[in-house]
PDB file of N, CA and C in Angstrom:
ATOM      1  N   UNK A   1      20.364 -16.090  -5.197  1.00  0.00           N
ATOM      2  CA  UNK A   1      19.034 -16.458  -5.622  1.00  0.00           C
ATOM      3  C   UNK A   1      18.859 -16.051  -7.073  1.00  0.00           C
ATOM      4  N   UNK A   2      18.271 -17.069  -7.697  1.00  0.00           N
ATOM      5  CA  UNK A   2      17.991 -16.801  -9.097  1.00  0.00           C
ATOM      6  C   UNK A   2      16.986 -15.588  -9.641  1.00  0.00           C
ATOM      7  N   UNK A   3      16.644 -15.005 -10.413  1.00  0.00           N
ATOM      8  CA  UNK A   3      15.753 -13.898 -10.884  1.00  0.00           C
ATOM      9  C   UNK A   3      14.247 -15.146 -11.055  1.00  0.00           C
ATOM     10  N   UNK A   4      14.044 -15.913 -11.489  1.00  0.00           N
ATOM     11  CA  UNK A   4      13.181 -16.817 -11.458  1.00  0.00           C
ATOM     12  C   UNK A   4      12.686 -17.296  -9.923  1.00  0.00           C
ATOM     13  N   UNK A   5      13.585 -17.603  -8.983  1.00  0.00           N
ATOM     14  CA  UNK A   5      12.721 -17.901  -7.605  1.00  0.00           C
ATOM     15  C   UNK A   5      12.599 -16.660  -7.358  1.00  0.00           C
ATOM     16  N   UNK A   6      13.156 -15.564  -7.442  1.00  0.00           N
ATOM     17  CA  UNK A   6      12.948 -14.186  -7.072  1.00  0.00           C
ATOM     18  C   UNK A   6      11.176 -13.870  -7.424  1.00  0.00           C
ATOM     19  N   UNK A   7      11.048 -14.148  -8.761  1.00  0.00           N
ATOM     20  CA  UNK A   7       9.898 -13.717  -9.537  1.00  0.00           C
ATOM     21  C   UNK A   7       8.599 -14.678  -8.600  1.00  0.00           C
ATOM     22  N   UNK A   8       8.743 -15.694  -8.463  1.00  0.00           N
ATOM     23  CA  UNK A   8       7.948 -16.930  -8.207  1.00  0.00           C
ATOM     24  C   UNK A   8       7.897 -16.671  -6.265  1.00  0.00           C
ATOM     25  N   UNK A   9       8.539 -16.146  -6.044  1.00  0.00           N
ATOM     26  CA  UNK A   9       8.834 -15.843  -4.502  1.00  0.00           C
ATOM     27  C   UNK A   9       7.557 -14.066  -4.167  1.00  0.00           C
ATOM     28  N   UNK A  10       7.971 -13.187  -5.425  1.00  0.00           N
ATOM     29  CA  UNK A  10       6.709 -12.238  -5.430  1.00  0.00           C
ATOM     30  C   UNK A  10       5.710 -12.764  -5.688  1.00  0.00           C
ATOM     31  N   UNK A  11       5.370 -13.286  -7.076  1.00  0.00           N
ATOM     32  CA  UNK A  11       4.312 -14.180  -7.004  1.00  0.00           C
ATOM     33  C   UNK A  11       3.278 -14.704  -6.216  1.00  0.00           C
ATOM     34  N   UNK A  12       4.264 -15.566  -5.005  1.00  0.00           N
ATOM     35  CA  UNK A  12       3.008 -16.348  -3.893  1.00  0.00           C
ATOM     36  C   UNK A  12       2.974 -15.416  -3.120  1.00  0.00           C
ATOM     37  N   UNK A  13       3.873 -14.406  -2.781  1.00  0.00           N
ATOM     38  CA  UNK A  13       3.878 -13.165  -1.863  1.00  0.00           C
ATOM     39  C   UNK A  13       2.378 -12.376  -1.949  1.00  0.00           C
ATOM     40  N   UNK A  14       2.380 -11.697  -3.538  1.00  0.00           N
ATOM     41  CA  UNK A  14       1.536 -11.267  -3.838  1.00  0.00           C
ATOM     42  C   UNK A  14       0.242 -11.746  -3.867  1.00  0.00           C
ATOM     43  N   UNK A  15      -0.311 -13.071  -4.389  1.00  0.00           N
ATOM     44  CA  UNK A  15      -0.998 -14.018  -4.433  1.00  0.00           C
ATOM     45  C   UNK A  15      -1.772 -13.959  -3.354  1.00  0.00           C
ATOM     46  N   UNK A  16      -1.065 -14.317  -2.192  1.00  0.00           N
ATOM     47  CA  UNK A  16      -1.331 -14.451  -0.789  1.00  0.00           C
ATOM     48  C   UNK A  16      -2.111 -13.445  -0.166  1.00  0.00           C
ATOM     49  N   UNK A  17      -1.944 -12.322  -0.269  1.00  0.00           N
ATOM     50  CA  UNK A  17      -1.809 -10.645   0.571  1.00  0.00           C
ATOM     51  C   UNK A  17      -3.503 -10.603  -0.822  1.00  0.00           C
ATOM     52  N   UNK A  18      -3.592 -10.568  -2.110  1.00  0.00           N
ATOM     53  CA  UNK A  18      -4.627 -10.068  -2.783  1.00  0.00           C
ATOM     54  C   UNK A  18      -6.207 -11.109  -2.217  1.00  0.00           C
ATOM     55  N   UNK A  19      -5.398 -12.822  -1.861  1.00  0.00           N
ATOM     56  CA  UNK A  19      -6.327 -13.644  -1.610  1.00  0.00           C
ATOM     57  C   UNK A  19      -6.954 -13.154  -0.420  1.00  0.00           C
ATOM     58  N   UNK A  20      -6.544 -12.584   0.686  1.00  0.00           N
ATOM     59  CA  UNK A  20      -6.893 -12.615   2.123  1.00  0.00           C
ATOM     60  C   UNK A  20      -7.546 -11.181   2.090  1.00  0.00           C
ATOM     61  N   UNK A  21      -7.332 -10.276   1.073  1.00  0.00           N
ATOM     62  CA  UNK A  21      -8.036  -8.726   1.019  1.00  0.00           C
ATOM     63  C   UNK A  21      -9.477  -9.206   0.040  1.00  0.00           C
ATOM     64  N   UNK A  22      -9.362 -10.264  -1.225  1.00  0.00           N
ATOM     65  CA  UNK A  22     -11.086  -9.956  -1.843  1.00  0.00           C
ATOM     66  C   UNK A  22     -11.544 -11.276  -0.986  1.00  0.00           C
ATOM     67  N   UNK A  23     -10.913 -12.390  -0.109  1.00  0.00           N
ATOM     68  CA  UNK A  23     -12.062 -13.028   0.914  1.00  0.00           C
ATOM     69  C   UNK A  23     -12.570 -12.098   1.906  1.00  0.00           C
ATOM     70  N   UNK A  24     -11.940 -11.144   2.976  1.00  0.00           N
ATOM     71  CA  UNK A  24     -12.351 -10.556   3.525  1.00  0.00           C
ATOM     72  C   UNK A  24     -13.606  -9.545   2.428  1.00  0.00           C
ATOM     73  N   UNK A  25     -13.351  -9.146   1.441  1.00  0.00           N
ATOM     74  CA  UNK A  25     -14.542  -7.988   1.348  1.00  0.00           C
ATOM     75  C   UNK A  25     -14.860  -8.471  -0.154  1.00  0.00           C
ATOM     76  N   UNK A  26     -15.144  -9.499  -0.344  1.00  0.00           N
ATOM     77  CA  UNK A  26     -16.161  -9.769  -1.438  1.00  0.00           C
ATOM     78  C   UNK A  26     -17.634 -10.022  -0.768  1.00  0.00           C
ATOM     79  N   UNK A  27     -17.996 -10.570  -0.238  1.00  0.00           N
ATOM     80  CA  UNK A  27     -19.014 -10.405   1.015  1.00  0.00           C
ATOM     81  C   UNK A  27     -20.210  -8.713   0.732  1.00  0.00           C
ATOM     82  N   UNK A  28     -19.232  -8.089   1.817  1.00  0.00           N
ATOM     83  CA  UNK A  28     -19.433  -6.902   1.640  1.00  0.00           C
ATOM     84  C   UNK A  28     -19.694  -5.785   0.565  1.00  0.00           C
ATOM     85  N   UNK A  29     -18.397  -5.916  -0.381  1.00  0.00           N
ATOM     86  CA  UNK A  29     -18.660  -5.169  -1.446  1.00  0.00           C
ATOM     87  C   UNK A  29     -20.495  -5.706  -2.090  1.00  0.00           C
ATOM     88  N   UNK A  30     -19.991  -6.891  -2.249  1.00  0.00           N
ATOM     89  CA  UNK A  30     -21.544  -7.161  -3.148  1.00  0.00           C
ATOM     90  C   UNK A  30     -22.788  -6.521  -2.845  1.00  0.00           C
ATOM     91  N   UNK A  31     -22.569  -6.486  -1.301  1.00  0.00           N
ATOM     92  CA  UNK A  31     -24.019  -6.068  -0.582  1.00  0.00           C
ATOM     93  C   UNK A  31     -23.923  -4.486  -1.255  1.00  0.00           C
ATOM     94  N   UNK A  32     -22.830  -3.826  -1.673  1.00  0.00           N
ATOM     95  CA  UNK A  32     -23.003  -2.821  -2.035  1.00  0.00           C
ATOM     96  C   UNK A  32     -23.269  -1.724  -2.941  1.00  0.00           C
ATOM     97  N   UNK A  33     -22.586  -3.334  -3.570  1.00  0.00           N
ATOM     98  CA  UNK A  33     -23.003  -3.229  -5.177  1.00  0.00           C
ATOM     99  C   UNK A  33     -24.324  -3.437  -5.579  1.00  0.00           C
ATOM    100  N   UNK A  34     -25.188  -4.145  -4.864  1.00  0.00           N
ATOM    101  CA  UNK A  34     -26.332  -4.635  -5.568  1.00  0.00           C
ATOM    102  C   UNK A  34     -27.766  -3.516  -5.116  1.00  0.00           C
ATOM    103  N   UNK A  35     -26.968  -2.932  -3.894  1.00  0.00           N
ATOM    104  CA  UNK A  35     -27.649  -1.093  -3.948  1.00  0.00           C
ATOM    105  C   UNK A  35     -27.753  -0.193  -4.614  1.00  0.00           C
ATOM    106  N   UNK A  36     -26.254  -0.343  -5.026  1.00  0.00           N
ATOM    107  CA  UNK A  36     -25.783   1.084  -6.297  1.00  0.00           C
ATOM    108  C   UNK A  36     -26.269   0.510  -7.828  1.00  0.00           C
ATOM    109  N   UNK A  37     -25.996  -0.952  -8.156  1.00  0.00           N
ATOM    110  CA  UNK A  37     -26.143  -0.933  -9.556  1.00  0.00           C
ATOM    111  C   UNK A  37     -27.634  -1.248 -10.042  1.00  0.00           C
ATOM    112  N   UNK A  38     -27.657  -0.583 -10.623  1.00  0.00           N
ATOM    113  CA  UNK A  38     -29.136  -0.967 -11.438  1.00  0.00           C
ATOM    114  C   UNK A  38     -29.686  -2.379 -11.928  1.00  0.00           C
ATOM    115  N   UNK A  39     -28.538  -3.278 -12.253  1.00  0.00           N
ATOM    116  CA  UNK A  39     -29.043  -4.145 -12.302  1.00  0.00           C
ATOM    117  C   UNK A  39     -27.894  -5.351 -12.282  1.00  0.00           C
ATOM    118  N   UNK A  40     -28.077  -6.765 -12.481  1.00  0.00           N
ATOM    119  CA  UNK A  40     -26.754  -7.652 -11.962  1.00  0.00           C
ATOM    120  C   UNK A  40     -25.797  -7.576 -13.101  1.00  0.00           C
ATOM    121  N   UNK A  41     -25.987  -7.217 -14.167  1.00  0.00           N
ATOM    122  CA  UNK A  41     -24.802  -6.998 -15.317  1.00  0.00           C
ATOM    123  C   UNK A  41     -23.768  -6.048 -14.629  1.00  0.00           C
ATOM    124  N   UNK A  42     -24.033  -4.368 -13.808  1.00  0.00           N
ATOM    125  CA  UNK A  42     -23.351  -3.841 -13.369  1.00  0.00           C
ATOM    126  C   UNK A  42     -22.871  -4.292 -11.893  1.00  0.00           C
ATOM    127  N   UNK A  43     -23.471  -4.933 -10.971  1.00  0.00           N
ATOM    128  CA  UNK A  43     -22.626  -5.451 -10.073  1.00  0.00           C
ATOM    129  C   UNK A  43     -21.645  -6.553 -10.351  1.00  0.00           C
ATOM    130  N   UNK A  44     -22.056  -7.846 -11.293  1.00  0.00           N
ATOM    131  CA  UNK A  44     -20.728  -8.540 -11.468  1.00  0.00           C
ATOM    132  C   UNK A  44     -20.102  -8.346 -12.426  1.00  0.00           C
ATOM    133  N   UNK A  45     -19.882  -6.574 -13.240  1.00  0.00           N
ATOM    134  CA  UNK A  45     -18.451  -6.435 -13.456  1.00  0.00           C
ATOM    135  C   UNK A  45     -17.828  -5.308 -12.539  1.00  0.00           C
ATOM    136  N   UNK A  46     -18.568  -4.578 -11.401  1.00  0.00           N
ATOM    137  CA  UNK A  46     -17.567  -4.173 -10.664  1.00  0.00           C
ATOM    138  C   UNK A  46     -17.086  -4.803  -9.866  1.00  0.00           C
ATOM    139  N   UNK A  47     -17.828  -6.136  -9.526  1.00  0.00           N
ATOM    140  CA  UNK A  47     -17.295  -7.072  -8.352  1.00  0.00           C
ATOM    141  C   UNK A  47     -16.154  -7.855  -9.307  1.00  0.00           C
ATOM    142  N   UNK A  48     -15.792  -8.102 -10.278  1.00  0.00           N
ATOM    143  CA  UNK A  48     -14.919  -8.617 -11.189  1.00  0.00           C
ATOM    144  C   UNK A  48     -13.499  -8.014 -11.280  1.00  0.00           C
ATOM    145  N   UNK A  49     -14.090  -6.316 -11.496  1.00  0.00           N
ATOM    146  CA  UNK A  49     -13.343  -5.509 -11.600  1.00  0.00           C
ATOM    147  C   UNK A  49     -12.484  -5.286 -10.610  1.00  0.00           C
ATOM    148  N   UNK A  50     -12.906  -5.192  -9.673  1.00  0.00           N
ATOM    149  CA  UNK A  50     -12.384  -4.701  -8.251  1.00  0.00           C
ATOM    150  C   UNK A  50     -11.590  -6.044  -7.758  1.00  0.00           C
ATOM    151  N   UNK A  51     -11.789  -7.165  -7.901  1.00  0.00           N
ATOM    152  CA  UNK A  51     -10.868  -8.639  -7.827  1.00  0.00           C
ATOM    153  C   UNK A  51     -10.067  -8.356  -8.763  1.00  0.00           C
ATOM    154  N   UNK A  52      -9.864  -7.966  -9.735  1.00  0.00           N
ATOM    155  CA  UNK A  52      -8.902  -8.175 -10.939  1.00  0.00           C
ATOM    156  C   UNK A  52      -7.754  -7.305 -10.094  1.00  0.00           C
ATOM    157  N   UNK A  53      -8.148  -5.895  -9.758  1.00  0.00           N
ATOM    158  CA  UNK A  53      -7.324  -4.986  -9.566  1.00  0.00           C
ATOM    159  C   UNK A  53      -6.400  -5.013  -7.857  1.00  0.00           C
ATOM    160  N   UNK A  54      -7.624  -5.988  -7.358  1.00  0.00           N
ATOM    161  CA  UNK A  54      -7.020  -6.739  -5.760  1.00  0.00           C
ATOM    162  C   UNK A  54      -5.773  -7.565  -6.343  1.00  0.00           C
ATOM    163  N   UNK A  55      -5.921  -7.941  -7.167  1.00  0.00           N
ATOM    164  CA  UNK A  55      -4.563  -8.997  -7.594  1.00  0.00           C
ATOM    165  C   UNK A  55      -3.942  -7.990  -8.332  1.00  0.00           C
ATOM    166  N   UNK A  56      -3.975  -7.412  -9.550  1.00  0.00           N
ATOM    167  CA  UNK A  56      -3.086  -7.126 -10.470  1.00  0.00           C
ATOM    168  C   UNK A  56      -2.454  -5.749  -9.410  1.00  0.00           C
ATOM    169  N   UNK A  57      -2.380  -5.066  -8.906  1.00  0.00           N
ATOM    170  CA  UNK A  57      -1.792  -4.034  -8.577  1.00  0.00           C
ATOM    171  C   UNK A  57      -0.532  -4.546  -7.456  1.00  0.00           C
ATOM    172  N   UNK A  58      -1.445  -5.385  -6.717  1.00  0.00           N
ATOM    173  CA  UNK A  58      -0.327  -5.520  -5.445  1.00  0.00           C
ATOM    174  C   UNK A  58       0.705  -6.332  -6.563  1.00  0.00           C
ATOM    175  N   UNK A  59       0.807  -6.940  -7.254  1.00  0.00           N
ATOM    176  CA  UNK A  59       1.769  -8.094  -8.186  1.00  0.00           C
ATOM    177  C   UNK A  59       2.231  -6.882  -9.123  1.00  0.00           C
ATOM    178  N   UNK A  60       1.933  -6.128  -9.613  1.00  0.00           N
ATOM    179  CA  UNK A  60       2.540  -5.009 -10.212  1.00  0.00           C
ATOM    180  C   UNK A  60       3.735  -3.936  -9.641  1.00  0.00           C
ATOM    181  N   UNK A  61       3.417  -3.845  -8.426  1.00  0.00           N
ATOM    182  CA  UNK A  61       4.017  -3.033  -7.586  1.00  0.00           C
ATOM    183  C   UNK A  61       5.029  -4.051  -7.322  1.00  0.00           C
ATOM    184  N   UNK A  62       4.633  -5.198  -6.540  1.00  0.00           N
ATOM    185  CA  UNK A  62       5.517  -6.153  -6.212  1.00  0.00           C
ATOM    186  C   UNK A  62       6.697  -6.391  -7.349  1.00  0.00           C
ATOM    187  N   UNK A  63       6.245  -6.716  -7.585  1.00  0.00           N
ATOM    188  CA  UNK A  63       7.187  -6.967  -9.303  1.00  0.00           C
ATOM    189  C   UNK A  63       8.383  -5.741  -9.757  1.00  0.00           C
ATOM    190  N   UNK A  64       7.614  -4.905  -9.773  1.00  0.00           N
ATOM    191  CA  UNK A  64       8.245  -3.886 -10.320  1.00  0.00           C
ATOM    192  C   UNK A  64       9.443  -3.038  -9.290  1.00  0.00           C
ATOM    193  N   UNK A  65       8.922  -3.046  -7.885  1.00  0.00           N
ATOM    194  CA  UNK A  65       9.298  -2.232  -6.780  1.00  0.00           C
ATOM    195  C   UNK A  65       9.905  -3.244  -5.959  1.00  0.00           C
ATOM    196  N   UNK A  66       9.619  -4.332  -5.897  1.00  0.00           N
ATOM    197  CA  UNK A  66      10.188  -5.225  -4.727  1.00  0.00           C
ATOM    198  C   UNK A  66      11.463  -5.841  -4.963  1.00  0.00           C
ATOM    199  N   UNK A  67      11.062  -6.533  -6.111  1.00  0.00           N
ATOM    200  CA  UNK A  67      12.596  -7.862  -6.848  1.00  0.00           C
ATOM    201  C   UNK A  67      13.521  -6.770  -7.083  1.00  0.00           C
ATOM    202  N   UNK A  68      14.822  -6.708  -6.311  1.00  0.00           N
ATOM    203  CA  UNK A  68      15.743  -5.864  -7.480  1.00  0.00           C
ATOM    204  C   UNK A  68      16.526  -6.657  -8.737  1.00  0.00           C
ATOM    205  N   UNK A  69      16.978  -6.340  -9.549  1.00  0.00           N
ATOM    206  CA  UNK A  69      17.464  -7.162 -10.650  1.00  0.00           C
ATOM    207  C   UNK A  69      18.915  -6.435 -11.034  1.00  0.00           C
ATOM    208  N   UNK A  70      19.624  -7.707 -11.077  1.00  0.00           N
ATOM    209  CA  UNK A  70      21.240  -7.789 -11.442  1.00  0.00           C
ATOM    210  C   UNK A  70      21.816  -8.037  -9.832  1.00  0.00           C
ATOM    211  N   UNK A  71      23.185  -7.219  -9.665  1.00  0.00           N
ATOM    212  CA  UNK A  71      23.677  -7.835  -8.626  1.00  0.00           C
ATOM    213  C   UNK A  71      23.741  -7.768  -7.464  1.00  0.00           C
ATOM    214  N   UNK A  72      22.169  -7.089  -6.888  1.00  0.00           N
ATOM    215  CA  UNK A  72      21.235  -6.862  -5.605  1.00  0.00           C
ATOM    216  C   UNK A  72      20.566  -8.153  -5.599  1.00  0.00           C
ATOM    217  N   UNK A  73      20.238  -8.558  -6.388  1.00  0.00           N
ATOM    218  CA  UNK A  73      19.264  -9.636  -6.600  1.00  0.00           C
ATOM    219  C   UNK A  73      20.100 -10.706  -5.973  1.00  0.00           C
ATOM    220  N   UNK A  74      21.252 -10.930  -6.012  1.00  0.00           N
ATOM    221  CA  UNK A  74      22.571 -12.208  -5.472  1.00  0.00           C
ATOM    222  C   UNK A  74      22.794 -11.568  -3.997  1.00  0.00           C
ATOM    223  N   UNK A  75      22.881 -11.131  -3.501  1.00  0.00           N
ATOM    224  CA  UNK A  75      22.894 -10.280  -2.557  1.00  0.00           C
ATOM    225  C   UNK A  75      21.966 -10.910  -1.448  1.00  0.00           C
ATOM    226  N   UNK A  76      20.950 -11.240  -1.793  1.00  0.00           N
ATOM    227  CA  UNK A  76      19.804 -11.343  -1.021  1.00  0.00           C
ATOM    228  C   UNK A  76      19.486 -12.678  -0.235  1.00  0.00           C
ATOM    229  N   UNK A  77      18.719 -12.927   0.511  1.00  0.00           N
ATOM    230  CA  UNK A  77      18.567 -14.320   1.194  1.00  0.00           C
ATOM    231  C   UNK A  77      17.151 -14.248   1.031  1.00  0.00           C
ATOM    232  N   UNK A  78      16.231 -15.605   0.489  1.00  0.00           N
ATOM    233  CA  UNK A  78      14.863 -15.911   0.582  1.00  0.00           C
ATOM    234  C   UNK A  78      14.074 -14.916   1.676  1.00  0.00           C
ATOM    235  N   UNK A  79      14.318 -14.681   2.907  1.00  0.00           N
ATOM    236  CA  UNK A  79      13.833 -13.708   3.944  1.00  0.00           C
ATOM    237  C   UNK A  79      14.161 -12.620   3.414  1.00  0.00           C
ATOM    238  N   UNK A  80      14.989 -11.830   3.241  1.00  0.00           N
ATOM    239  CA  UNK A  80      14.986 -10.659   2.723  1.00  0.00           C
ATOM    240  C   UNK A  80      14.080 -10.000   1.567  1.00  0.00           C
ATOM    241  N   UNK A  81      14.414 -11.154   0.752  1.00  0.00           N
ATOM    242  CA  UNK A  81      13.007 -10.793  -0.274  1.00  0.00           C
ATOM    243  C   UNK A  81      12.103 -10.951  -0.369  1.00  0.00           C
ATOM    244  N   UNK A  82      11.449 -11.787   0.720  1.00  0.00           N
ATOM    245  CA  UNK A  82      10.283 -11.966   1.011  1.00  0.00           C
ATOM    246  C   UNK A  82       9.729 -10.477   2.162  1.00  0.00           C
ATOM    247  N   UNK A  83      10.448  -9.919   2.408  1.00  0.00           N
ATOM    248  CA  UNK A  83      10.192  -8.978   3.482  1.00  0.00           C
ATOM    249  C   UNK A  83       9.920  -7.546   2.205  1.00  0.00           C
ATOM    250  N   UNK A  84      10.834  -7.827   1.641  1.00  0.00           N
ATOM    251  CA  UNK A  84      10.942  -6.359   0.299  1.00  0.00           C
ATOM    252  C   UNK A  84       9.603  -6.634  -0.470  1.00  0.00           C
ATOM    253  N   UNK A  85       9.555  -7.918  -0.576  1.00  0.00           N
ATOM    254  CA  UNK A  85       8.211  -7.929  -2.401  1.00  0.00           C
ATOM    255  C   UNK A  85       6.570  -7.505  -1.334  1.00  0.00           C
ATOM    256  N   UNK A  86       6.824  -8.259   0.405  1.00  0.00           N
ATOM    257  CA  UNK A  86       5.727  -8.531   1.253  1.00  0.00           C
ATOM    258  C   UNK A  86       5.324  -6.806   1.140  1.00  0.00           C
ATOM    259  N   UNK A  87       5.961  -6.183   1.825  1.00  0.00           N
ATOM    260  CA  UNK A  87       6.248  -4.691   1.908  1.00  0.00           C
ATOM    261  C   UNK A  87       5.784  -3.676   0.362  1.00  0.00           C
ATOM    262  N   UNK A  88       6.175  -4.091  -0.746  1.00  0.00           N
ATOM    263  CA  UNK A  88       5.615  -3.526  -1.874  1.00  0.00           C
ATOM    264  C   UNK A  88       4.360  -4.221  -2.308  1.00  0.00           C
ATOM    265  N   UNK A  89       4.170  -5.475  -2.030  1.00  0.00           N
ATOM    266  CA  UNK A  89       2.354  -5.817  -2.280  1.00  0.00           C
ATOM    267  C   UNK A  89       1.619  -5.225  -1.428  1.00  0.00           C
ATOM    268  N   UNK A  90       2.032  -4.939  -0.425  1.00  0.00           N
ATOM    269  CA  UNK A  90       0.910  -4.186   0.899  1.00  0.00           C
ATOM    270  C   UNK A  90       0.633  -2.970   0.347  1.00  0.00           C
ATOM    271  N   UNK A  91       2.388  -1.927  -0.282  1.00  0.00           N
ATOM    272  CA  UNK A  91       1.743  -0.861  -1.212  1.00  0.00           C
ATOM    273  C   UNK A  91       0.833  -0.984  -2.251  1.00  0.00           C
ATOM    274  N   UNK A  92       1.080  -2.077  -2.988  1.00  0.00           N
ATOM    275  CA  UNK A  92      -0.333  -2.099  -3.680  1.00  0.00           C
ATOM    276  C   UNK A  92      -1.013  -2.667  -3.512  1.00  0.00           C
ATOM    277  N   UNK A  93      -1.409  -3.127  -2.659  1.00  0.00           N
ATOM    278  CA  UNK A  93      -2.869  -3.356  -2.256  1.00  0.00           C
ATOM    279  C   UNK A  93      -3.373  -1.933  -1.622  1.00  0.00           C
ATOM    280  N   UNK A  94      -2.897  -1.497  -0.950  1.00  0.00           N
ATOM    281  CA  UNK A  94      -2.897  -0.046  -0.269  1.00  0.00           C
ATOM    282  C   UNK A  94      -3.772   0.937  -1.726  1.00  0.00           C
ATOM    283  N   UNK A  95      -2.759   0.589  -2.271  1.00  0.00           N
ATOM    284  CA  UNK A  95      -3.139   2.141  -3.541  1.00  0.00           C
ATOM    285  C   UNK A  95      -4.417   1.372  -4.348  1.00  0.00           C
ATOM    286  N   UNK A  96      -4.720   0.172  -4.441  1.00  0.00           N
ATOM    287  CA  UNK A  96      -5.960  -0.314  -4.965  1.00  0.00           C
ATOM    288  C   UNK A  96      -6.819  -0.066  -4.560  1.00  0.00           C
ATOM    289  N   UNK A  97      -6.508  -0.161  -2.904  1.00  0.00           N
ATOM    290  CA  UNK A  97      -8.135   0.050  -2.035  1.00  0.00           C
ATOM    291  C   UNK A  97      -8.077   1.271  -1.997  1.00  0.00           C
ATOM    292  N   UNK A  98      -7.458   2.271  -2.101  1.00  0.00           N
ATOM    293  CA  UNK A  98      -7.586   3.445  -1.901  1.00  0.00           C
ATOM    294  C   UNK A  98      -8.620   3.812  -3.267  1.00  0.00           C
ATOM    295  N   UNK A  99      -7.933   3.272  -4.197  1.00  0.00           N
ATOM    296  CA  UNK A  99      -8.769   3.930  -5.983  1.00  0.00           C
ATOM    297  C   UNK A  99     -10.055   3.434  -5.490  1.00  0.00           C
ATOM    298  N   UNK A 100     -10.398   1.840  -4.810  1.00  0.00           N
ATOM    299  CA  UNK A 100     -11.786   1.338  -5.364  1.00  0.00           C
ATOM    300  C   UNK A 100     -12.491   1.724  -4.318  1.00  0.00           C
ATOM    301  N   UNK A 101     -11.873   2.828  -3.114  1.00  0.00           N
ATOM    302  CA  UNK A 101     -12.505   2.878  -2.077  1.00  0.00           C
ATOM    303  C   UNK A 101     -13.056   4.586  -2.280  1.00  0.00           C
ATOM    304  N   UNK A 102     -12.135   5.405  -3.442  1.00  0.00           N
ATOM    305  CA  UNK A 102     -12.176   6.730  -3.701  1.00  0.00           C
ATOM    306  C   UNK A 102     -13.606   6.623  -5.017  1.00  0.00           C
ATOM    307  N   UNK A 103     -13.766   5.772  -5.467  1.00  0.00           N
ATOM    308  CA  UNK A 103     -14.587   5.375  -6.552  1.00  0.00           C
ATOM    309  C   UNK A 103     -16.059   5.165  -5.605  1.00  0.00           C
ATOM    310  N   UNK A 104     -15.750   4.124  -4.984  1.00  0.00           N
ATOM    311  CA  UNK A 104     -17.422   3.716  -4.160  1.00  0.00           C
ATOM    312  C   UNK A 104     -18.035   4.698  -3.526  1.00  0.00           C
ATOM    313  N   UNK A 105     -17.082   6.040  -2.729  1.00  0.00           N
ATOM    314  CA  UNK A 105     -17.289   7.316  -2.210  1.00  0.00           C
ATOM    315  C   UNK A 105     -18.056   7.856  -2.992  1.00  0.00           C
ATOM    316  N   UNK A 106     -17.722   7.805  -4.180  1.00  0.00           N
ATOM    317  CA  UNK A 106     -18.885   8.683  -4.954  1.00  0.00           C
ATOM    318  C   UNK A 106     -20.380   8.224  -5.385  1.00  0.00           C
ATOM    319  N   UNK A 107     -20.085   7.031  -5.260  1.00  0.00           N
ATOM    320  CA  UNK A 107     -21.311   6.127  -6.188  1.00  0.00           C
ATOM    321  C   UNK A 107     -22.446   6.545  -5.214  1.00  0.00           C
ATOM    322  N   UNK A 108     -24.078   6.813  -5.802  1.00  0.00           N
ATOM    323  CA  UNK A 108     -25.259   7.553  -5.188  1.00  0.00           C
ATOM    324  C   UNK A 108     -25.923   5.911  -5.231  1.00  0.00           C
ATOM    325  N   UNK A 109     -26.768   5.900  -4.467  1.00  0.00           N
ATOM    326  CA  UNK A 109     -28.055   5.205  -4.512  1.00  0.00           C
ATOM    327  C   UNK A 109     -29.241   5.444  -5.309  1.00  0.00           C
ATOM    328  N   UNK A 110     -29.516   4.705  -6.055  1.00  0.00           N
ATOM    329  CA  UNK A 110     -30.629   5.123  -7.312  1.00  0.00           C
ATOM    330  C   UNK A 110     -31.775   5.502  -6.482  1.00  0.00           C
ATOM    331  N   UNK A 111     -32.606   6.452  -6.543  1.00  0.00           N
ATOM    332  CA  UNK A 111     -33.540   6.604  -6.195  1.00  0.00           C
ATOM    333  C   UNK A 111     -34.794   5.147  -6.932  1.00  0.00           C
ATOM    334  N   UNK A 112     -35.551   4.662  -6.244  1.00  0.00           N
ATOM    335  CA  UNK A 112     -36.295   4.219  -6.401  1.00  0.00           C
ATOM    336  C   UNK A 112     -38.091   4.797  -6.391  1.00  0.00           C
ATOM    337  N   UNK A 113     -38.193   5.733  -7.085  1.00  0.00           N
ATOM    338  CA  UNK A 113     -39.639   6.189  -7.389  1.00  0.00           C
ATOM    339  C   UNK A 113     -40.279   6.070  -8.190  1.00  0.00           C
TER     340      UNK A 113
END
C-alpha cells in the first residue's frame, strides 16, 4: 500500500469517528453553552471550538500514531490499517473529550441577579 492511500485511508477513518462524536453532542453541548456563556458571541466560538478539536485531534493522533511509514507501511493490508489508524482516532477522540469535558467541569453558571 502506498503512503498516499495510507494517508487518505486515516483520513476517512478519522473523518468518520469525529462526524458521529459532534452529531451526537452538538445538540447538547449548545444547550450548555447557552447557560454558561454570557452571550451568543461566546457560545458559537466554543461550539466552533470544540468541533474543530472533535476533528483535528482524532486526525492528529491518527496520522501521527496510526500510519507507520517506510517498510511497515508495505507490510500492511487495507484491514490492518484501517484497524491501527480506527484504534488511534478513538485515542483521540478520547483525549479531546476528555480536555473539552475537563474544561466544561469547571465552567459556573452566571448568576443572574
Amino acid at each position: 500500500m502506498s503512503a498516499l492511500q495510507a494517508m487518505a485511508i486515516a483520513i476517512v477513518v478519522s473523518v468518520c469517528v469525529s462526524t458521529v462524536l459532534v452529531v451526537g453532542l452538538m445538540t447538547p453541548l449548545r444547550a450548555v453553552l447557552r447557560r454558561v456563556c454570557p452571550g451568543p458571541e461566546g457560545e458559537n466560538f466554543w461550539a466552533r471550538f470544540t468541533v474543530l478539536m472533535l476533528y483535528l485531534s482524532p486526525l492528529l493522533i491518527a496520522l501521527v500514531f496510526g500510519v507507520p511509514y517506510g517498510a511497515d507501511l508495505w507490510k500492511l493490508d487495507a484491514g490492518q490499517l484501517a484497524q491501527r489508524v480506527l484504534s488511534s482516532a478513538l485515542f483521540g477522540a478520547f483525549a479531546a473529550l476528555s480536555g473539552i469535558g475537563l474544561r466544561m467541569a469547571t465552567l459556573r453558571t452566571p448568576s443572574r441577579a
